[in-house]
PDB file of N, CA and C in Angstrom:
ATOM      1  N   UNK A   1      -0.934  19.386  -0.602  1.00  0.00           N
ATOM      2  CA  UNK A   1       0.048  18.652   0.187  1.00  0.00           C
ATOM      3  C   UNK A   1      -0.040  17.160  -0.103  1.00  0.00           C
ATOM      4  N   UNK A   2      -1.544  16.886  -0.297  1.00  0.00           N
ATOM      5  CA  UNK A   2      -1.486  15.035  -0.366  1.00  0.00           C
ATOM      6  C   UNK A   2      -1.083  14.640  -1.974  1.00  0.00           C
ATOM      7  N   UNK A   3      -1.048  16.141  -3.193  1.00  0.00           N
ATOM      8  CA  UNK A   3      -0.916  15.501  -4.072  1.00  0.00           C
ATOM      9  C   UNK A   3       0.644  15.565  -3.689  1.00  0.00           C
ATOM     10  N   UNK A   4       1.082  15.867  -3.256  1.00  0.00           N
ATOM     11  CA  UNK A   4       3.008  16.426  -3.305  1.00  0.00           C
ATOM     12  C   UNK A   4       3.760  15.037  -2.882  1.00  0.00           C
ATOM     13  N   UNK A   5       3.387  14.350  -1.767  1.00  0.00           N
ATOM     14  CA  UNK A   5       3.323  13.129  -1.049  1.00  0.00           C
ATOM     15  C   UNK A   5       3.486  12.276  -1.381  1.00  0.00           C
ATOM     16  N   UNK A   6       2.335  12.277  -2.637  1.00  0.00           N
ATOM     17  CA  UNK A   6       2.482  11.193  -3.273  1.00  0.00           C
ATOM     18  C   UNK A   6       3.250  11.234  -4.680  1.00  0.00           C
ATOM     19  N   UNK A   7       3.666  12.100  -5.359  1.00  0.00           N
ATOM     20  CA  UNK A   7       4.560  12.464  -5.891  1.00  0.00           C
ATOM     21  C   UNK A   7       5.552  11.641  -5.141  1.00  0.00           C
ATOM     22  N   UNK A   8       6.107  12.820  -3.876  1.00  0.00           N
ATOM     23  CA  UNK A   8       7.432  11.939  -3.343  1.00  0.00           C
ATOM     24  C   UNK A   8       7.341  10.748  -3.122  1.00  0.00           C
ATOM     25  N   UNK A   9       6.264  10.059  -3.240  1.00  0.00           N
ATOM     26  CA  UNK A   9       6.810   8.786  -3.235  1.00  0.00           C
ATOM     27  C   UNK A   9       7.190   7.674  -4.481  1.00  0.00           C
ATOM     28  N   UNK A  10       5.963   8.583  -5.326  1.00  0.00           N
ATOM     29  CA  UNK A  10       6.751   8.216  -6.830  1.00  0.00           C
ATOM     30  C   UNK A  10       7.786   8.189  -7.240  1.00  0.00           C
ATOM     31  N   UNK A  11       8.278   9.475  -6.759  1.00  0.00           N
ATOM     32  CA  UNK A  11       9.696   9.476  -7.381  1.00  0.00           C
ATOM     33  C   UNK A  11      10.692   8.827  -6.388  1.00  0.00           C
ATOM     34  N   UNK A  12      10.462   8.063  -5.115  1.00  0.00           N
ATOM     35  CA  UNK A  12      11.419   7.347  -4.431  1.00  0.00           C
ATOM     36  C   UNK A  12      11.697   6.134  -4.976  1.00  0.00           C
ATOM     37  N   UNK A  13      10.037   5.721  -5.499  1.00  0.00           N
ATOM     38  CA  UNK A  13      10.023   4.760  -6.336  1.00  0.00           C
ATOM     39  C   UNK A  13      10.901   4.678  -7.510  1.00  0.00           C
ATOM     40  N   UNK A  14      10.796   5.371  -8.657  1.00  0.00           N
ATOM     41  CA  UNK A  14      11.368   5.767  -9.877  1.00  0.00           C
ATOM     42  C   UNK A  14      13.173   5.292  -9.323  1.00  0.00           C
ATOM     43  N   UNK A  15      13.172   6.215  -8.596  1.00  0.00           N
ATOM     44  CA  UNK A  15      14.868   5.925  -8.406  1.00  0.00           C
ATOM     45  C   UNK A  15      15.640   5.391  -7.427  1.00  0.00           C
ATOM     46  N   UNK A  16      14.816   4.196  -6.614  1.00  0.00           N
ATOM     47  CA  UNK A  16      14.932   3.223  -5.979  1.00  0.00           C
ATOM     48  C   UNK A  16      14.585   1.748  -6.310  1.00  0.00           C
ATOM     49  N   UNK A  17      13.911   1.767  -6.872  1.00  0.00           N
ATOM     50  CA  UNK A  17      12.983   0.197  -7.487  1.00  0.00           C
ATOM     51  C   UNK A  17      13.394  -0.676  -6.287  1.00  0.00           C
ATOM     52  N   UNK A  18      12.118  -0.005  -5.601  1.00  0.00           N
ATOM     53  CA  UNK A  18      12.083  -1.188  -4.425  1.00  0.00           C
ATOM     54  C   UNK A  18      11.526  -2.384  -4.780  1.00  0.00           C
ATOM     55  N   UNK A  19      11.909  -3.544  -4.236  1.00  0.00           N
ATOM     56  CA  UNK A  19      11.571  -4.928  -4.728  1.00  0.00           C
ATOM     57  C   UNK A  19      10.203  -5.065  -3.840  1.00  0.00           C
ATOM     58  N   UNK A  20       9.794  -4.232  -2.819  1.00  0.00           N
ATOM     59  CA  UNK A  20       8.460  -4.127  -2.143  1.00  0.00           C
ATOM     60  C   UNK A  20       8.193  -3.271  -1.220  1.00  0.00           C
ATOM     61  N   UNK A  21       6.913  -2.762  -0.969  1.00  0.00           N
ATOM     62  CA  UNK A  21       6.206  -1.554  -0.253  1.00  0.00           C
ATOM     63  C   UNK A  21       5.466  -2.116   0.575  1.00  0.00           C
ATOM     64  N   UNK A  22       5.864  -1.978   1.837  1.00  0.00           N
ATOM     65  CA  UNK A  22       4.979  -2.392   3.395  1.00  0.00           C
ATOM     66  C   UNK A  22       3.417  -0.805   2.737  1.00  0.00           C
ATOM     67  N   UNK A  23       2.658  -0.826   3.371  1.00  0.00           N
ATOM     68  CA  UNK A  23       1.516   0.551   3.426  1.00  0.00           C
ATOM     69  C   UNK A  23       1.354  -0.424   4.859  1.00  0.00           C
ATOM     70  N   UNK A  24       1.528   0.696   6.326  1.00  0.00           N
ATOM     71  CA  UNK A  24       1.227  -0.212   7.194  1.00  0.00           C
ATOM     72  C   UNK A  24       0.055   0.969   7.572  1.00  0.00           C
ATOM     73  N   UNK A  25      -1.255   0.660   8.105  1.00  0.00           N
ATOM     74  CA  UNK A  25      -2.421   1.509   8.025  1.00  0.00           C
ATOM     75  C   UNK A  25      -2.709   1.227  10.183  1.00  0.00           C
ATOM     76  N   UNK A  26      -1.432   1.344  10.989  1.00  0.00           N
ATOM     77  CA  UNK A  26      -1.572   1.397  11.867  1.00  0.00           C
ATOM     78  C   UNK A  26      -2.274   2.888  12.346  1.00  0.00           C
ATOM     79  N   UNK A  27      -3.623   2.534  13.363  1.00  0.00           N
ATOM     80  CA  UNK A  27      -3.814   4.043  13.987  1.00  0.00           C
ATOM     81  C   UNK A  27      -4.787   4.768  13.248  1.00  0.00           C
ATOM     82  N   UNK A  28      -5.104   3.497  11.729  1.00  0.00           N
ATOM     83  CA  UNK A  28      -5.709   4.983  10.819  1.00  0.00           C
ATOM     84  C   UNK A  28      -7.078   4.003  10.878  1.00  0.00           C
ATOM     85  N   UNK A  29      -8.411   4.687  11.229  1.00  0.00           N
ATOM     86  CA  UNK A  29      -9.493   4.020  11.371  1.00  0.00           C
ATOM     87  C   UNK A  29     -10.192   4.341  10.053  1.00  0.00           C
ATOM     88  N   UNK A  30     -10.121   5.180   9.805  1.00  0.00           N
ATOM     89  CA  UNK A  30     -11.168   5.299   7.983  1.00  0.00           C
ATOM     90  C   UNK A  30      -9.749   6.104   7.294  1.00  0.00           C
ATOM     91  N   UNK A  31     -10.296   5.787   5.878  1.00  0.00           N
ATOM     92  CA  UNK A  31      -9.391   6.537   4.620  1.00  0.00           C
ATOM     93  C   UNK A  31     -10.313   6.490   3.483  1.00  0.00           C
ATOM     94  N   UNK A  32     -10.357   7.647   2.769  1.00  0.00           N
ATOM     95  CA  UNK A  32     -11.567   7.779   1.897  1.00  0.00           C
ATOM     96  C   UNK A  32     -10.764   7.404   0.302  1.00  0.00           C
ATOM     97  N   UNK A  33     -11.659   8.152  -0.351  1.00  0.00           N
ATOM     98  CA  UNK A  33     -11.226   7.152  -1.959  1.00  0.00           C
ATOM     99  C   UNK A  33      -9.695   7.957  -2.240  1.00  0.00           C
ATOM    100  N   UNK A  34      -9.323   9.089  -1.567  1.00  0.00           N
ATOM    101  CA  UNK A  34      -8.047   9.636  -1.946  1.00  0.00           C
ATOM    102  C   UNK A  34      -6.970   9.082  -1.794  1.00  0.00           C
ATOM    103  N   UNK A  35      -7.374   8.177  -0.778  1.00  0.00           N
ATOM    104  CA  UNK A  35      -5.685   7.349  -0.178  1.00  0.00           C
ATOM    105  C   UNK A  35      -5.716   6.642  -1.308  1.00  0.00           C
ATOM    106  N   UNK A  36      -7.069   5.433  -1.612  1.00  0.00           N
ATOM    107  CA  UNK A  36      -7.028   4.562  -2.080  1.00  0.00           C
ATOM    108  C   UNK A  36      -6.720   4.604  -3.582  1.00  0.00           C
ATOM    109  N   UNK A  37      -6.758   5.925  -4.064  1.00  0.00           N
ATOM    110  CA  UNK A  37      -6.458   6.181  -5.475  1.00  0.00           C
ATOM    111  C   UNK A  37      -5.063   6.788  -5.600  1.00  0.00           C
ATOM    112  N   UNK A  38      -4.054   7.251  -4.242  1.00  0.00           N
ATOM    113  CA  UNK A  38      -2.716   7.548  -3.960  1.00  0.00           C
ATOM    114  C   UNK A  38      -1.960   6.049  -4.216  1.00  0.00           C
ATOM    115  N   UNK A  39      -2.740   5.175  -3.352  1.00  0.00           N
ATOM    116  CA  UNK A  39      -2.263   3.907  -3.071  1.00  0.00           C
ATOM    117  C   UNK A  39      -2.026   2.678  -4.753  1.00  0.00           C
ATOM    118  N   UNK A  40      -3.116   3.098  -5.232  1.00  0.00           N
ATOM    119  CA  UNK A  40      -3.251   2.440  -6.504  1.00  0.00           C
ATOM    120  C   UNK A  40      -2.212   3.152  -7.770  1.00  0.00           C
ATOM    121  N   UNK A  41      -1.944   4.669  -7.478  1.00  0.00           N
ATOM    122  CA  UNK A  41      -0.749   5.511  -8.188  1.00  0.00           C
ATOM    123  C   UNK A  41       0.321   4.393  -7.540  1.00  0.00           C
ATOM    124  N   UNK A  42       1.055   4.510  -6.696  1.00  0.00           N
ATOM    125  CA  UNK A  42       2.434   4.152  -5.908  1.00  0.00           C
ATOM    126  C   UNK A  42       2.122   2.460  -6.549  1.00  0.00           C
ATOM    127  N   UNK A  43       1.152   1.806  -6.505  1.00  0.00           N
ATOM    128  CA  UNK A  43       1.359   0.434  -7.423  1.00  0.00           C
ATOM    129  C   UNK A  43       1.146   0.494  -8.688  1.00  0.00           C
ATOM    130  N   UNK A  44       1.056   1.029  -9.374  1.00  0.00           N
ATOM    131  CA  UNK A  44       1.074   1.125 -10.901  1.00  0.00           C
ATOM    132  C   UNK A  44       2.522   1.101 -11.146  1.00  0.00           C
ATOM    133  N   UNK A  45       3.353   2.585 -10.382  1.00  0.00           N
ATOM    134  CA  UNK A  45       4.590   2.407 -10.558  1.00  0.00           C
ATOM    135  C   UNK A  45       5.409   1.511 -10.149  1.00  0.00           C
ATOM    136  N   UNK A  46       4.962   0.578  -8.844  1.00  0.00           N
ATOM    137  CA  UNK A  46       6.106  -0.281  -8.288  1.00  0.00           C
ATOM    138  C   UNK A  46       5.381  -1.735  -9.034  1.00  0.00           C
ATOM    139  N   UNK A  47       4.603  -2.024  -9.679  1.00  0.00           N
ATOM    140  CA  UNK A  47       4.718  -2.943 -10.777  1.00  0.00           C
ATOM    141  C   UNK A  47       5.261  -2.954 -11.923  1.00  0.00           C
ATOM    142  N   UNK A  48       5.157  -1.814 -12.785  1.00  0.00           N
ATOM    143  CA  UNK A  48       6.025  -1.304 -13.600  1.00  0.00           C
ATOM    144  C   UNK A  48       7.344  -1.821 -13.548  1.00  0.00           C
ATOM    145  N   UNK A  49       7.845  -2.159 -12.211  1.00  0.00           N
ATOM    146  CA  UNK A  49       9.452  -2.494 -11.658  1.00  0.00           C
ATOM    147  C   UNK A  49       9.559  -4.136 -11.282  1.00  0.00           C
ATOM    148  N   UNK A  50       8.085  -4.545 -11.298  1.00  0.00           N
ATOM    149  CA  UNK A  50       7.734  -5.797 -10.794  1.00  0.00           C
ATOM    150  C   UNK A  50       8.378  -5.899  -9.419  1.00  0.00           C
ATOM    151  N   UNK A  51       8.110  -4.820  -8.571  1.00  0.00           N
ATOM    152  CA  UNK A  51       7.859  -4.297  -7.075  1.00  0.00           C
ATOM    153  C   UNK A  51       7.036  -5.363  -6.469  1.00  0.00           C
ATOM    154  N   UNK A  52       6.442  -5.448  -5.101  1.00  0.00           N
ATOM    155  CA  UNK A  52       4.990  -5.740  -4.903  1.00  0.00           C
ATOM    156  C   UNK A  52       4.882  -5.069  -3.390  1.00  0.00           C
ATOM    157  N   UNK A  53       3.499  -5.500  -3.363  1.00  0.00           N
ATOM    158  CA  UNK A  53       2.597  -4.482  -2.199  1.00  0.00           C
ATOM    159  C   UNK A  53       2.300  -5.651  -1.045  1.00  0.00           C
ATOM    160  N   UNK A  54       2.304  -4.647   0.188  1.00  0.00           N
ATOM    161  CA  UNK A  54       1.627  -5.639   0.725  1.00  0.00           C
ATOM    162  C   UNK A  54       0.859  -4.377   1.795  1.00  0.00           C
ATOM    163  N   UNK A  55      -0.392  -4.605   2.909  1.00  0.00           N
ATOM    164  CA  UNK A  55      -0.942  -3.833   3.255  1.00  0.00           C
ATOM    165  C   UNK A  55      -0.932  -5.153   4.553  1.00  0.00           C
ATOM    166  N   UNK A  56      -0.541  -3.732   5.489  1.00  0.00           N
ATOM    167  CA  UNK A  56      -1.381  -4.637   7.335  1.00  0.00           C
ATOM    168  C   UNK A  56      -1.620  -3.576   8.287  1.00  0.00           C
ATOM    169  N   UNK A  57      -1.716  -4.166   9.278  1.00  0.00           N
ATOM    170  CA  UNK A  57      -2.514  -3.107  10.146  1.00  0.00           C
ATOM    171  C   UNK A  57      -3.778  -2.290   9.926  1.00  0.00           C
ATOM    172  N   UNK A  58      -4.724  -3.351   8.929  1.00  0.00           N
ATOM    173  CA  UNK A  58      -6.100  -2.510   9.063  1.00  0.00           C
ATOM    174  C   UNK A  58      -6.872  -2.747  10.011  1.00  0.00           C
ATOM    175  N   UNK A  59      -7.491  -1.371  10.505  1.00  0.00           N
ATOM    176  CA  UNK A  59      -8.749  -1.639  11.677  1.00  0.00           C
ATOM    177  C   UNK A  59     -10.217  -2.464  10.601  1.00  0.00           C
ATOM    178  N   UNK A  60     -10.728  -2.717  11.297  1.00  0.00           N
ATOM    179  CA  UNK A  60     -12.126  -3.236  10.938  1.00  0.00           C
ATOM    180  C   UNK A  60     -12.418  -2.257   9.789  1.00  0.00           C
ATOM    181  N   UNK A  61     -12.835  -1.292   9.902  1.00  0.00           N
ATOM    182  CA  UNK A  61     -13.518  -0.347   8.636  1.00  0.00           C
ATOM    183  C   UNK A  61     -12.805   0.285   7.682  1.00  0.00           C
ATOM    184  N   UNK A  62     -10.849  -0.373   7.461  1.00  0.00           N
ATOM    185  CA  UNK A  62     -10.307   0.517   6.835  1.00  0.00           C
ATOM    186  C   UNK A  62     -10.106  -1.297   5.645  1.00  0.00           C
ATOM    187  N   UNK A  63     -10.781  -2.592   6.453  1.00  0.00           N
ATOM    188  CA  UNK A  63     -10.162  -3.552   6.166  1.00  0.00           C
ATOM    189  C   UNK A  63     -12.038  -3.543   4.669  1.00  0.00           C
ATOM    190  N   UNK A  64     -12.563  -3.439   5.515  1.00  0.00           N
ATOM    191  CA  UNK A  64     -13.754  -3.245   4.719  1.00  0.00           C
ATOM    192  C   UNK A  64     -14.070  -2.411   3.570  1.00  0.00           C
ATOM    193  N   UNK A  65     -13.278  -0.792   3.510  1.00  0.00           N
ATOM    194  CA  UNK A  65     -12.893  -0.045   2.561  1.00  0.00           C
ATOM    195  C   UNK A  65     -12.048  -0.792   1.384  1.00  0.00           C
ATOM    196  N   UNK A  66     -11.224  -1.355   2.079  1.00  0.00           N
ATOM    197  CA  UNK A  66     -10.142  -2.341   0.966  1.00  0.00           C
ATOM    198  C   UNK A  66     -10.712  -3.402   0.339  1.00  0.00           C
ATOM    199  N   UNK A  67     -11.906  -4.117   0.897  1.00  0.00           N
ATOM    200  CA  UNK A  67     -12.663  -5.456   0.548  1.00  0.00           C
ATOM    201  C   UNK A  67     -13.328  -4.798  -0.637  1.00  0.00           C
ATOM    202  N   UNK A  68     -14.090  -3.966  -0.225  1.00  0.00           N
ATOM    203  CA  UNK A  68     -15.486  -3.678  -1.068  1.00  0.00           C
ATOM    204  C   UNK A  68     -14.554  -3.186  -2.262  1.00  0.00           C
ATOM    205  N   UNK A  69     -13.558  -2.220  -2.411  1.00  0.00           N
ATOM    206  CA  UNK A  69     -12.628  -1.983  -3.445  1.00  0.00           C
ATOM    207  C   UNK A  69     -12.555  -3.193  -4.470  1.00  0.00           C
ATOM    208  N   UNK A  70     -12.408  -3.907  -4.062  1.00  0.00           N
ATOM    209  CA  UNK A  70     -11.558  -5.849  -4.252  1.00  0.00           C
ATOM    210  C   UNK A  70      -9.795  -5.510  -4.670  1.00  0.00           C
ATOM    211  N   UNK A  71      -9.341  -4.047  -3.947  1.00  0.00           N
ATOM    212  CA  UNK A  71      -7.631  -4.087  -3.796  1.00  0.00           C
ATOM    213  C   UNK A  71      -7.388  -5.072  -2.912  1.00  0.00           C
ATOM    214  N   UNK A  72      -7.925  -6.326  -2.161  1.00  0.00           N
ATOM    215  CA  UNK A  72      -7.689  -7.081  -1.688  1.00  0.00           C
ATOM    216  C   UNK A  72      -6.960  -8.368  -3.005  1.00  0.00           C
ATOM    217  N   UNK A  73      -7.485  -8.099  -3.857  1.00  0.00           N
ATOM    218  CA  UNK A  73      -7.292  -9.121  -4.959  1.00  0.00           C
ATOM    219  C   UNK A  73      -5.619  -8.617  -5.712  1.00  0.00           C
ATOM    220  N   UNK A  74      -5.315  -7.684  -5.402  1.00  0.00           N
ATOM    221  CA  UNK A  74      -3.934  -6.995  -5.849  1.00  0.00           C
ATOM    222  C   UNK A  74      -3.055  -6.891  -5.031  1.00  0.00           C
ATOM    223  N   UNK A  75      -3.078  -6.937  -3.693  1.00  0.00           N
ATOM    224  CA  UNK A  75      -2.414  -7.207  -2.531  1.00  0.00           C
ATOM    225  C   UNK A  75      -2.808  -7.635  -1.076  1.00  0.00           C
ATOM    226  N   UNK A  76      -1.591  -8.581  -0.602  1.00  0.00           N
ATOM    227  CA  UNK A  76      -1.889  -9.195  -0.001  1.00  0.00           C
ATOM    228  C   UNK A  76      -2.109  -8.314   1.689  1.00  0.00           C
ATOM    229  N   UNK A  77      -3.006  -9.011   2.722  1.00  0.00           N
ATOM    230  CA  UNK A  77      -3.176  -8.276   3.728  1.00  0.00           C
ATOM    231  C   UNK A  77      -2.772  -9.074   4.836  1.00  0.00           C
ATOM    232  N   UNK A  78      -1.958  -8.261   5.577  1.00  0.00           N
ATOM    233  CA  UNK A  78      -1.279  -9.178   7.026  1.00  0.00           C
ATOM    234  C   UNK A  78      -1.990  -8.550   8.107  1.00  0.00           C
ATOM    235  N   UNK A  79      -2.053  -8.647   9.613  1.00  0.00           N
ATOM    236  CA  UNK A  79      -2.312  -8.196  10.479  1.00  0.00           C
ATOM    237  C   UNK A  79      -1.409  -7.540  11.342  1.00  0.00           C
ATOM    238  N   UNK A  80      -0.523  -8.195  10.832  1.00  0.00           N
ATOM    239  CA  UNK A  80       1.386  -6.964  11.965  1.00  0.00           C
ATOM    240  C   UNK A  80       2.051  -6.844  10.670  1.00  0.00           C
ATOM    241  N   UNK A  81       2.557  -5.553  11.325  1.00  0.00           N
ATOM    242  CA  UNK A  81       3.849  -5.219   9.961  1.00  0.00           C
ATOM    243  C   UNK A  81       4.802  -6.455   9.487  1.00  0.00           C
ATOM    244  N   UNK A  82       5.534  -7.195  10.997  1.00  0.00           N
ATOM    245  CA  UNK A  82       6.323  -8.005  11.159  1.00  0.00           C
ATOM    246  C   UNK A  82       6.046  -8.759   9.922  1.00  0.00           C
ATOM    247  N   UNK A  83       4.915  -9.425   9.943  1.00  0.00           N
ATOM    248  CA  UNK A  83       4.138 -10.754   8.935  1.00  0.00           C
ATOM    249  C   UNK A  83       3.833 -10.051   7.229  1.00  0.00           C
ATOM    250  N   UNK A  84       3.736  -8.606   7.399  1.00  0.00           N
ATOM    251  CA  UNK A  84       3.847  -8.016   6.197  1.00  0.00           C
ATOM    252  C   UNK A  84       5.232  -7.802   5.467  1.00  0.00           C
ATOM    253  N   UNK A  85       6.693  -7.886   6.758  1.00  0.00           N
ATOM    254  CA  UNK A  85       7.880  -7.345   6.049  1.00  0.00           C
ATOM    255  C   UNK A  85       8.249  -8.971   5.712  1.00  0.00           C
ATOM    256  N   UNK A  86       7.510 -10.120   6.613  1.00  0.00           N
ATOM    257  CA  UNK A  86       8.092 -11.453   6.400  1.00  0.00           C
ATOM    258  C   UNK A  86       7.853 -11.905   4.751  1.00  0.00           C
ATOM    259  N   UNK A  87       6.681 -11.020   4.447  1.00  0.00           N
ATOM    260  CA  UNK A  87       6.172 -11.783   3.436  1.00  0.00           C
ATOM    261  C   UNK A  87       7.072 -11.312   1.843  1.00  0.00           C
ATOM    262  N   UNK A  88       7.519 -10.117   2.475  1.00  0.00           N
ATOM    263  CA  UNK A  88       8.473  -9.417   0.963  1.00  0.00           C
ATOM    264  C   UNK A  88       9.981 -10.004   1.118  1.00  0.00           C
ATOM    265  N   UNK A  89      10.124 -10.772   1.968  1.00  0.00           N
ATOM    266  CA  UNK A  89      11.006 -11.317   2.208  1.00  0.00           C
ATOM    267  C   UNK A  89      11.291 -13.124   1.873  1.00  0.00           C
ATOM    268  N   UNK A  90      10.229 -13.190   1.594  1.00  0.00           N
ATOM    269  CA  UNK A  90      10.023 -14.628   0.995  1.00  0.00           C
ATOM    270  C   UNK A  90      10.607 -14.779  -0.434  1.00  0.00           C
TER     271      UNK A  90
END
């Protein structure tokens, strides 16, 4: 199911070329290396398009999963969606 998911979102990608992808991680307290290697698929392709990412709403230990990664260095991190949709909007 999680590989299918992310498929569909590939291919929303593919034939949308969104100019940017909120990932809002409200509610979700841990995510193991599967998201984070789903998450790194869905930006390969939305750079490809020169897309960009942005990530908010991490709790404490999902913000720390993302640090130690250093996907902090590939996208940017907001604390409300709001400040995450402001920023693809710039």
């Amino acid at each position: 199911v999680f590989g299918q998911a992310t498929k569909t979102v590939e291919d929303e990608i593919a034939a949308n070329s969104p100019s940017g992808i909120v990932i809002d991680f409200a509610g979700v307290a841990y995510f193991g290396s599967g998201i984070l290697e789903a998450i790194r698929v869905m930006w390969n392709h939305l750079s490809e398009q020169t897309g960009r990412m942005v990530l908010c709403n991490l709790e404490p230990v999902a913000l720390e999963i993302i640090l130690i990664a250093n996907f902090n260095t590939l996208w940017p991190i907001f604390e409300t969606r709001e400040a995450a949709l402001a920023s693809l909007g710039e």
